[in-house]
PDB file of N, CA and C in Angstrom:
ATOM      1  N   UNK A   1       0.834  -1.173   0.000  1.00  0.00           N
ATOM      2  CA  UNK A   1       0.000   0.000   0.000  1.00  0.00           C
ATOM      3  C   UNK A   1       0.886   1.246   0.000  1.00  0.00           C
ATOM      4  N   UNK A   2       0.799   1.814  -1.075  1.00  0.00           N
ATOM      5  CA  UNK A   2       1.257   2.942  -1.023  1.00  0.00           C
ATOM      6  C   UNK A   2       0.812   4.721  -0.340  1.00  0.00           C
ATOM      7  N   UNK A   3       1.229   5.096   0.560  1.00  0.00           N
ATOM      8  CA  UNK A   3       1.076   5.988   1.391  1.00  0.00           C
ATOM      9  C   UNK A   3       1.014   7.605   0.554  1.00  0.00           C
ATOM     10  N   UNK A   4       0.198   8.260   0.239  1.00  0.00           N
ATOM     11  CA  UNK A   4       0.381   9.757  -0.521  1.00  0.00           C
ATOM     12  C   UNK A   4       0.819  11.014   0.922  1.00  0.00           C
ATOM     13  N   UNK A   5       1.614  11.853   0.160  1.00  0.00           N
ATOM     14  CA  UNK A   5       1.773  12.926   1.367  1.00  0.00           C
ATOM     15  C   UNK A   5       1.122  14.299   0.881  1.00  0.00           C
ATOM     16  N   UNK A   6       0.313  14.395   2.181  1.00  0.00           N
ATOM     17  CA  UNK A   6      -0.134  15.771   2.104  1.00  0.00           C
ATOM     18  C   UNK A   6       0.620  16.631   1.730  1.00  0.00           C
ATOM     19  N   UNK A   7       0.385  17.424   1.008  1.00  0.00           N
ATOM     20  CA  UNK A   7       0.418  18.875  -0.180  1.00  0.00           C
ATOM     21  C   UNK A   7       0.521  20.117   1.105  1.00  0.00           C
ATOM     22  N   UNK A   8       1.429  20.433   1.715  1.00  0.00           N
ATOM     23  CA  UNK A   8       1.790  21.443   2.779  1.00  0.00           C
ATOM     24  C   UNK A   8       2.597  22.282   1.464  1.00  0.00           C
ATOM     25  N   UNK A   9       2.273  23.415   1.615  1.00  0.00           N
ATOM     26  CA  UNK A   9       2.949  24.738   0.820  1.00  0.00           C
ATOM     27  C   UNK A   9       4.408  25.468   2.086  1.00  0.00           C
ATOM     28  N   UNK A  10       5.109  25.956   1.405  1.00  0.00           N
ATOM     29  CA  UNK A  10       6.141  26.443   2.360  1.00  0.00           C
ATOM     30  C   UNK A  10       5.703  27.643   3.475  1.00  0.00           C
ATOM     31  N   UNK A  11       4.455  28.534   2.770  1.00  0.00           N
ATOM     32  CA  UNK A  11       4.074  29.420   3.373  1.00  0.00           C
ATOM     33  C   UNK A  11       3.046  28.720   4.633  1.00  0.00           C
ATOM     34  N   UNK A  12       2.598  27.390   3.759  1.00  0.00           N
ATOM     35  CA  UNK A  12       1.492  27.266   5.503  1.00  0.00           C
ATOM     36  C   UNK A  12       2.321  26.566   6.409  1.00  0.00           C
ATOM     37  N   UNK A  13       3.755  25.493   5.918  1.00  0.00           N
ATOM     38  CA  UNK A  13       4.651  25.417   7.146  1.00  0.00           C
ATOM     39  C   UNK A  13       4.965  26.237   7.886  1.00  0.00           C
ATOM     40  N   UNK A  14       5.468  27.599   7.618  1.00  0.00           N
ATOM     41  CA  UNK A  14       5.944  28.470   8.339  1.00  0.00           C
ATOM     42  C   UNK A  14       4.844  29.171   8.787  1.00  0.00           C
ATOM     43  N   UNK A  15       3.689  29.549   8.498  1.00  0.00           N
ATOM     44  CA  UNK A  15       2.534  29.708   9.312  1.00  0.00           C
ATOM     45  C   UNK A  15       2.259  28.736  10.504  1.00  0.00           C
ATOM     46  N   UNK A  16       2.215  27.325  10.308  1.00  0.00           N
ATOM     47  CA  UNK A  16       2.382  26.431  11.607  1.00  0.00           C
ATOM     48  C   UNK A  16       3.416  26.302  12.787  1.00  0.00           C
ATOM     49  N   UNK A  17       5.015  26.584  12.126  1.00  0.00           N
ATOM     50  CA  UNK A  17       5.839  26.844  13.118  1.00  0.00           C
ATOM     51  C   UNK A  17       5.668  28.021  13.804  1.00  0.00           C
ATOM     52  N   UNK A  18       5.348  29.316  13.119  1.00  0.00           N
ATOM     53  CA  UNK A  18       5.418  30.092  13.587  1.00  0.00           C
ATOM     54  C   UNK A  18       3.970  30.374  14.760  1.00  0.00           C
ATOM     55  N   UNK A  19       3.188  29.162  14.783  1.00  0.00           N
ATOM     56  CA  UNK A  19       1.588  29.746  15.278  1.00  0.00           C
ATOM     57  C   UNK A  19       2.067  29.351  17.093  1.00  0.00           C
ATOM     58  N   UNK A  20       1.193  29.985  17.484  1.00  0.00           N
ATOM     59  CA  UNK A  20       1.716  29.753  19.426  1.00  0.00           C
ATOM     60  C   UNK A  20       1.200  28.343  19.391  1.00  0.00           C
ATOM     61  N   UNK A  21      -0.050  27.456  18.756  1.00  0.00           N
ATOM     62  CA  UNK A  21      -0.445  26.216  19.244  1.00  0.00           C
ATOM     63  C   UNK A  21       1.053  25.401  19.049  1.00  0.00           C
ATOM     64  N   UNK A  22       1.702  25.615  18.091  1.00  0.00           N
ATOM     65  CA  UNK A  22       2.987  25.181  17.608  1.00  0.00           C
ATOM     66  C   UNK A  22       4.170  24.763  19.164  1.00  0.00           C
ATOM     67  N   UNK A  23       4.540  26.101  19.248  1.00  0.00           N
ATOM     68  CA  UNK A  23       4.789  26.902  19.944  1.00  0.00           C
ATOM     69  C   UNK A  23       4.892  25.676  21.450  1.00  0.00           C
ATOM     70  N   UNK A  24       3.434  25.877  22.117  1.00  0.00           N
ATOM     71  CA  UNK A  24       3.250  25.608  23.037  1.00  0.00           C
ATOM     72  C   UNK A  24       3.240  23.597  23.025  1.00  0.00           C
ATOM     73  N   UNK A  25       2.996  23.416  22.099  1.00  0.00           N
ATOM     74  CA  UNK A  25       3.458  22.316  21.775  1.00  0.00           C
ATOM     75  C   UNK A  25       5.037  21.471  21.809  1.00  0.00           C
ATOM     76  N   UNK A  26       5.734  22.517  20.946  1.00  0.00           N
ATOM     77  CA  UNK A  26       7.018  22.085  21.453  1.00  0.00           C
ATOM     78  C   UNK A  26       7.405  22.668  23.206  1.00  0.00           C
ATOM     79  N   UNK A  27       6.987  23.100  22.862  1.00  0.00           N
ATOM     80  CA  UNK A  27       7.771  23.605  25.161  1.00  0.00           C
ATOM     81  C   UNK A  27       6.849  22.491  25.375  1.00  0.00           C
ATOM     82  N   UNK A  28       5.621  22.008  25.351  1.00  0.00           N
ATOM     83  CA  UNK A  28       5.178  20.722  26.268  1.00  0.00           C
ATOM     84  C   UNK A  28       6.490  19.430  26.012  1.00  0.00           C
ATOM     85  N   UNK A  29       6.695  19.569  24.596  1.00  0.00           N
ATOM     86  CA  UNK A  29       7.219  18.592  24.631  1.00  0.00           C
ATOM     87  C   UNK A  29       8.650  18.055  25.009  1.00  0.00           C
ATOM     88  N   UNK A  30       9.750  19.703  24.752  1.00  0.00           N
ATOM     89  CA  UNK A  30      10.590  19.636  25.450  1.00  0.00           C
ATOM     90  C   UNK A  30      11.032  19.495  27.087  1.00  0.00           C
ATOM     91  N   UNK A  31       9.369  19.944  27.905  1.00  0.00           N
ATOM     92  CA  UNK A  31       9.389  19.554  28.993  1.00  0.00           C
ATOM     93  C   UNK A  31       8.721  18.111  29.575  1.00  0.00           C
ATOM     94  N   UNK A  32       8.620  17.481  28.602  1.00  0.00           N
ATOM     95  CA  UNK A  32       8.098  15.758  28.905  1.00  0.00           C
ATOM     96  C   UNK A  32       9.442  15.089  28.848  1.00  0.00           C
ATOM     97  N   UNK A  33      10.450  15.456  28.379  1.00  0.00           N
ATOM     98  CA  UNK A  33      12.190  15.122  27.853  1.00  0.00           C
ATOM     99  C   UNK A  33      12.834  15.728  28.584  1.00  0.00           C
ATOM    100  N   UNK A  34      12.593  16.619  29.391  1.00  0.00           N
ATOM    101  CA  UNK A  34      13.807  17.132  30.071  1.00  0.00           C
ATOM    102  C   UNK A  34      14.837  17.319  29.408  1.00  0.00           C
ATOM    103  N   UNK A  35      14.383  18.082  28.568  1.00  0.00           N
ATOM    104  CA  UNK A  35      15.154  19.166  27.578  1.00  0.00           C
ATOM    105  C   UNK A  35      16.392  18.436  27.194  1.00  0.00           C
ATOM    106  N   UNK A  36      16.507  16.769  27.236  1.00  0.00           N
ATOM    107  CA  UNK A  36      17.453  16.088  27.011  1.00  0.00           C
ATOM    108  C   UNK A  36      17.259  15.652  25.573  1.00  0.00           C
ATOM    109  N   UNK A  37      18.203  14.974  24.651  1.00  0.00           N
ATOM    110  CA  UNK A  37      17.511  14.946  23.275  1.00  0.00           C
ATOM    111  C   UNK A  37      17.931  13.376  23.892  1.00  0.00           C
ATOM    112  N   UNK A  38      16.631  12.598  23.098  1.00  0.00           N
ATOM    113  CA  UNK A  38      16.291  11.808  23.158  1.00  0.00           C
ATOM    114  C   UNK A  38      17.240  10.576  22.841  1.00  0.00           C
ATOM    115  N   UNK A  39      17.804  10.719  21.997  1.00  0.00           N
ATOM    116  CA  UNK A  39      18.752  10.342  20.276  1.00  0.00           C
ATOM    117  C   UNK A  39      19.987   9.869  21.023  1.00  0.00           C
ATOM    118  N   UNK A  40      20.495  10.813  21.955  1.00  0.00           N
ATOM    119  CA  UNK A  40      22.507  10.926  22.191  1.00  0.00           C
ATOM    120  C   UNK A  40      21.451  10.341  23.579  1.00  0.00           C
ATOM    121  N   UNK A  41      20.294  10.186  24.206  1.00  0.00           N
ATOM    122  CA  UNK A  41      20.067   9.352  25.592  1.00  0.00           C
ATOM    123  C   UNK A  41      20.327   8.203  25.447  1.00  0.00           C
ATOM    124  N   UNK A  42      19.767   7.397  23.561  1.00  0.00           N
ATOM    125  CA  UNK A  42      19.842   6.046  23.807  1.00  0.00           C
ATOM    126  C   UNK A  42      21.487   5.197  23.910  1.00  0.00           C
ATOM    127  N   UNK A  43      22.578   6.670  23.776  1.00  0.00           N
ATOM    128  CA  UNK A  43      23.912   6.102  23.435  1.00  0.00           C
ATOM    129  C   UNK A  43      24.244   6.355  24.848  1.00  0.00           C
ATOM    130  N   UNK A  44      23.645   7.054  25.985  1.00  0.00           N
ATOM    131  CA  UNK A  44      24.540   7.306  27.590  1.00  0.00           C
ATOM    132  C   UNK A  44      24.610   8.760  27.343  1.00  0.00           C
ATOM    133  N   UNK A  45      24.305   9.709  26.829  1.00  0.00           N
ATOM    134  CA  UNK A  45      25.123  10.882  26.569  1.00  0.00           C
ATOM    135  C   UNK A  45      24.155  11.741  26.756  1.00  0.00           C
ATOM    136  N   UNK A  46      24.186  13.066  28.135  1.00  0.00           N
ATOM    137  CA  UNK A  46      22.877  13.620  27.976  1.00  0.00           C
ATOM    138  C   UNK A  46      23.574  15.015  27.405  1.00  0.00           C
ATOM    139  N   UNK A  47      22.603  15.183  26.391  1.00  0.00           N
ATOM    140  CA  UNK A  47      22.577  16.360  25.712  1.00  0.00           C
ATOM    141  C   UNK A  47      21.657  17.302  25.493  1.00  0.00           C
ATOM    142  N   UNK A  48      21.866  18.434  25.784  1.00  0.00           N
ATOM    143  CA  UNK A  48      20.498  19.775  26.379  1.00  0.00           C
ATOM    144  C   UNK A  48      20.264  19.418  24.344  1.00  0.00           C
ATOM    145  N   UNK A  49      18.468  19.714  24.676  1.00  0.00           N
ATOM    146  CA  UNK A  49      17.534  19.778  23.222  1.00  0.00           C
ATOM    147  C   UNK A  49      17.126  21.024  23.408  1.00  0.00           C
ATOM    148  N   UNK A  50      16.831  21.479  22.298  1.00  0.00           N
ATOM    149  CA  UNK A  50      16.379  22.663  21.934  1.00  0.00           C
ATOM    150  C   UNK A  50      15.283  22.701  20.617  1.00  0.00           C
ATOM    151  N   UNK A  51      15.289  21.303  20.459  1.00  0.00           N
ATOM    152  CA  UNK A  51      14.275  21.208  19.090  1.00  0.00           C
ATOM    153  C   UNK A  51      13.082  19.537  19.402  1.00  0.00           C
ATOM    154  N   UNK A  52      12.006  20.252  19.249  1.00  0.00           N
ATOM    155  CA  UNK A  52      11.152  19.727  19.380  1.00  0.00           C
ATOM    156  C   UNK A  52      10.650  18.703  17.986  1.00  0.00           C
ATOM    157  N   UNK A  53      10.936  17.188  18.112  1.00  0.00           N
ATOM    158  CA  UNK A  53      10.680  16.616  16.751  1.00  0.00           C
ATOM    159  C   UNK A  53       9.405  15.603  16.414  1.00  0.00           C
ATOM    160  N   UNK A  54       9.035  16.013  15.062  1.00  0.00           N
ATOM    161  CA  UNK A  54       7.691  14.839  15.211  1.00  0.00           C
ATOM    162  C   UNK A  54       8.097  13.277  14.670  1.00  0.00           C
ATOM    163  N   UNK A  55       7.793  12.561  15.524  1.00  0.00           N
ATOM    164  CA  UNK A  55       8.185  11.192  15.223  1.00  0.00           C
ATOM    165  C   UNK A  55       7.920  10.797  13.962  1.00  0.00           C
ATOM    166  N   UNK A  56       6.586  10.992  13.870  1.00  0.00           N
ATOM    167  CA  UNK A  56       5.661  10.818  12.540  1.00  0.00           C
ATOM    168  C   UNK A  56       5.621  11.775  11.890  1.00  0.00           C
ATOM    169  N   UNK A  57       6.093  11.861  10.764  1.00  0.00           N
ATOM    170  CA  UNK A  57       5.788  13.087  10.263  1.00  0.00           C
ATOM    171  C   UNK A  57       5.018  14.080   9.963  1.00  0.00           C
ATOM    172  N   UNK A  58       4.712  15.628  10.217  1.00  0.00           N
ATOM    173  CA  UNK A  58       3.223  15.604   9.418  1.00  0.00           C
ATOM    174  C   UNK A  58       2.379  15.767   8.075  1.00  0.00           C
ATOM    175  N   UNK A  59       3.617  15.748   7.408  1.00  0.00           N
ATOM    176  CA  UNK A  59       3.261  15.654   6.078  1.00  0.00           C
ATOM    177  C   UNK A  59       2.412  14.226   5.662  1.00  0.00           C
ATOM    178  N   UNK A  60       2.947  13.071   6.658  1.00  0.00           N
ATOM    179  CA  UNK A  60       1.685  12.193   6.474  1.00  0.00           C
ATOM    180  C   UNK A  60       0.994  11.753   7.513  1.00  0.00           C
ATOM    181  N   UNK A  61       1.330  12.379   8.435  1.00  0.00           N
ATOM    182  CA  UNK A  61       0.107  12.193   9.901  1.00  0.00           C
ATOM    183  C   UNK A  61      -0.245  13.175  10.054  1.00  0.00           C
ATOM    184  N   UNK A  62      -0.761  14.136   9.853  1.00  0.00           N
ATOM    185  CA  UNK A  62      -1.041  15.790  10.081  1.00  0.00           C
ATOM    186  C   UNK A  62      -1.959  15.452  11.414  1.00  0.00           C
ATOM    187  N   UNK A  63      -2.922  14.116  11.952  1.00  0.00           N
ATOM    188  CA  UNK A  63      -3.856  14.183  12.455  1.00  0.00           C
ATOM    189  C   UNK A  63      -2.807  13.943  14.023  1.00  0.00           C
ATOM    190  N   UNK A  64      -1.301  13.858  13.670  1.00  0.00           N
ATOM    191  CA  UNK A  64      -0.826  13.766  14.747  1.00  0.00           C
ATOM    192  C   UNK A  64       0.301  15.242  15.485  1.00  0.00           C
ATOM    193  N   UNK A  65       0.145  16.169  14.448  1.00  0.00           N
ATOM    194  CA  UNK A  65       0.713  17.113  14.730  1.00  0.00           C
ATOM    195  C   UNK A  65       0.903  17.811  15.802  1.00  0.00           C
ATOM    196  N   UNK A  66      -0.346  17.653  17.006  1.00  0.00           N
ATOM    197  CA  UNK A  66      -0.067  18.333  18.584  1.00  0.00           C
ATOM    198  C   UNK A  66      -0.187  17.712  19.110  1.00  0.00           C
ATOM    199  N   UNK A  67       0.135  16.200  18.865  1.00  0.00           N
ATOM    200  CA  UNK A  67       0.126  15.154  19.777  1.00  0.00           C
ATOM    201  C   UNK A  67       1.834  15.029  20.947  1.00  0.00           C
ATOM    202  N   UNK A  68       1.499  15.352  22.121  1.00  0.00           N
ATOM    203  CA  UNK A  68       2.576  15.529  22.527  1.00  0.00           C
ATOM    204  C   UNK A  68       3.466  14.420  22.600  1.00  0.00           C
ATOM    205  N   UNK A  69       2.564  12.811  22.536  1.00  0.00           N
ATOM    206  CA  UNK A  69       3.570  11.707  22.257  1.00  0.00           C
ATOM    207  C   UNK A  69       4.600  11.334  20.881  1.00  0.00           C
ATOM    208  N   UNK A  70       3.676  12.591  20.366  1.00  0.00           N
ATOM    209  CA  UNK A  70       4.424  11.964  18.794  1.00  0.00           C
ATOM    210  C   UNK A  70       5.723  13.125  18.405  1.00  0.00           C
ATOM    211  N   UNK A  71       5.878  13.762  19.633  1.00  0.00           N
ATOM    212  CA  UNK A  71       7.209  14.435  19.587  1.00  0.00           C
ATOM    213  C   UNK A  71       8.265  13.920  20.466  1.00  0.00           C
ATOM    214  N   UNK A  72       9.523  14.381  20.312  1.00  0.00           N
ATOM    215  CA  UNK A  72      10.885  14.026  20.884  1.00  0.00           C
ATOM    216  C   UNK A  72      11.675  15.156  20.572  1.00  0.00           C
ATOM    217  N   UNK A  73      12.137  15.484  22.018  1.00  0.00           N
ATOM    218  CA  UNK A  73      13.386  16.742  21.933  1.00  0.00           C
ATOM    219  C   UNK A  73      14.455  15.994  21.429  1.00  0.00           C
ATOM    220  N   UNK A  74      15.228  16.654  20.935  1.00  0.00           N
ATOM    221  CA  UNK A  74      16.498  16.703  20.038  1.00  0.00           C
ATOM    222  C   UNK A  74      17.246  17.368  20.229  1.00  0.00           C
ATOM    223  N   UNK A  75      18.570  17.306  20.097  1.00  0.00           N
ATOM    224  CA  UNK A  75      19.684  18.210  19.839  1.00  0.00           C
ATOM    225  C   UNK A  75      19.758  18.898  18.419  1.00  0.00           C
ATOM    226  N   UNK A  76      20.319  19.634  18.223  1.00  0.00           N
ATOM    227  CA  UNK A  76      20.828  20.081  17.055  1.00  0.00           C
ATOM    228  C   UNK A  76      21.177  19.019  15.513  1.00  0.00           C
ATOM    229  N   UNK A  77      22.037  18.469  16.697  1.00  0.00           N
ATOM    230  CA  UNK A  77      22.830  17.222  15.589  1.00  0.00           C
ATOM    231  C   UNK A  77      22.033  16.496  15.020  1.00  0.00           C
ATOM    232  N   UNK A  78      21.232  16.227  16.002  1.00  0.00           N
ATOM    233  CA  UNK A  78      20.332  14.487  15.736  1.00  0.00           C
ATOM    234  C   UNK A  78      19.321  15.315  14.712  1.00  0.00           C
ATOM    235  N   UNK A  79      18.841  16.641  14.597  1.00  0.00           N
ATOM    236  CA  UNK A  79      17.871  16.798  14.238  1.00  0.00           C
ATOM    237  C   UNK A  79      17.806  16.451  12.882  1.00  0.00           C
ATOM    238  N   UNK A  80      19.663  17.465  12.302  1.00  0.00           N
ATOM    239  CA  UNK A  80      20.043  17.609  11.380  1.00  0.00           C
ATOM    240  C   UNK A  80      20.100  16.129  10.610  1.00  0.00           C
ATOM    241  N   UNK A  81      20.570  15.216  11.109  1.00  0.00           N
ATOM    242  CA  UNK A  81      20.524  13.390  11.028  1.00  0.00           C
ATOM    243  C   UNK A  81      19.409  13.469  10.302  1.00  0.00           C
ATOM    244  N   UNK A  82      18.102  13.716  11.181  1.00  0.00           N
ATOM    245  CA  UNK A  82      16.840  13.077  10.758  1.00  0.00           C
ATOM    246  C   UNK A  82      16.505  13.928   9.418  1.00  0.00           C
ATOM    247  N   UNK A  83      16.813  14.749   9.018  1.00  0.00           N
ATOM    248  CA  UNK A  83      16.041  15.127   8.009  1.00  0.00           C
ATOM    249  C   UNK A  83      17.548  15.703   6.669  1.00  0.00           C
ATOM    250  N   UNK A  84      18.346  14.287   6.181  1.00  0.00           N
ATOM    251  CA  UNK A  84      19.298  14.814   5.616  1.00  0.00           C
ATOM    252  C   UNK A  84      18.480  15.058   4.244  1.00  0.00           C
ATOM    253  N   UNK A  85      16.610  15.157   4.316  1.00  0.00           N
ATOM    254  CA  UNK A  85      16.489  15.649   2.759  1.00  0.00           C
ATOM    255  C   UNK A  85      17.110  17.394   2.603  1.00  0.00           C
ATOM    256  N   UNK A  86      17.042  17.861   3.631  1.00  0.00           N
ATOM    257  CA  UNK A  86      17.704  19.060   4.069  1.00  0.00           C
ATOM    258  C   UNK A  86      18.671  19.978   3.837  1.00  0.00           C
ATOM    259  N   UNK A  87      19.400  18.724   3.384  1.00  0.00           N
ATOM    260  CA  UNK A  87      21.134  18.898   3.500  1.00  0.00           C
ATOM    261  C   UNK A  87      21.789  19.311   4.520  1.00  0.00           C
ATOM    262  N   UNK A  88      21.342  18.851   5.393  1.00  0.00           N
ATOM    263  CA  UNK A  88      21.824  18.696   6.636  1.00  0.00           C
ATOM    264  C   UNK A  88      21.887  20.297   7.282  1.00  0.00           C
ATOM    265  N   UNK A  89      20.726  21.363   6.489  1.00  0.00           N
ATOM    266  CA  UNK A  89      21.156  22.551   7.329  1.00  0.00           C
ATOM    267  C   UNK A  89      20.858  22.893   8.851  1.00  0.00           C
ATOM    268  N   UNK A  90      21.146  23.640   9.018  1.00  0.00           N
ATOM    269  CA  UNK A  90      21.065  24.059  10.113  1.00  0.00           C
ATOM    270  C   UNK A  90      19.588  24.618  10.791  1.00  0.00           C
ATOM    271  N   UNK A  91      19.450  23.669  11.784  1.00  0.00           N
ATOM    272  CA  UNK A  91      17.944  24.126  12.247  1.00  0.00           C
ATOM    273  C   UNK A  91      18.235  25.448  13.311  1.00  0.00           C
ATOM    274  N   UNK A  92      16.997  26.837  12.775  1.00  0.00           N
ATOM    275  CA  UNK A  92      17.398  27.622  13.823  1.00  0.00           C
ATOM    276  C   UNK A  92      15.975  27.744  14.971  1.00  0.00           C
ATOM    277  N   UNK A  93      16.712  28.028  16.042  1.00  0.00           N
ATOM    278  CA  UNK A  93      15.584  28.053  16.820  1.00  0.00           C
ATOM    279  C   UNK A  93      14.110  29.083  16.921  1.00  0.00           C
ATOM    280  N   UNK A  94      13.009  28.786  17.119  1.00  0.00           N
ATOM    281  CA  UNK A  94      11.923  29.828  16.938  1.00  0.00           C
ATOM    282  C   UNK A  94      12.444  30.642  18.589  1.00  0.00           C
ATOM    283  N   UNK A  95      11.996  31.935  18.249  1.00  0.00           N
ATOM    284  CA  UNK A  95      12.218  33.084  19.308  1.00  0.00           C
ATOM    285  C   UNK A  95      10.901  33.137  19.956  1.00  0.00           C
ATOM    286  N   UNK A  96      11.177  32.479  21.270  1.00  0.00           N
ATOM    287  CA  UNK A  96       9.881  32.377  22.072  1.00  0.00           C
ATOM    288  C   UNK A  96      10.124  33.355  22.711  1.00  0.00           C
TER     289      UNK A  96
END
């Protein structure tokens, strides 16, 4: 079975990061993690997160987007890992 991904435009991503439900979403979720990233925990290594990640993506779970289980704090590094469609740039942080 092949899976289709929702049609997100660049302008309504950045309308979603930028919205407070967003927002308040990642601080829930960085405070369910103890601001530890999840990633460098399973190797022994605690490392302060600063990025809030969706397990599932929402380009094809959108119905899971403020689900606070379906996030995981991250470091920098790991984030960059997960999404080398990216090219590995640099994630910057939203100004809360």
């Amino acid at each position: 079975m092949q899976v289709e991904s929702v049609q997100i435009s660049g302008a309504e991503m950045s309308r979603h990061y930028d919205s407070v439900r967003h927002r308040e979403w990642a601080a829930k979720v960085l405070r369910k993690d103890k601001y530890l990233c999840q990633r460098c925990l399973r190797y022994g290594k605690k490392v302060p997160a600063k990025i809030a990640h969706h397990i599932k993506p929402v380009e094809y779970f959108p119905e899971f987007v403020y689900d606070v289980g379906n996030g995981e704090a991250l470091c920098a590094a790991c984030h960059n890992k997960e999404h080398p469609e990216k090219g590995g740039a640099r994630w910057n942080p939203p100004r809360y």
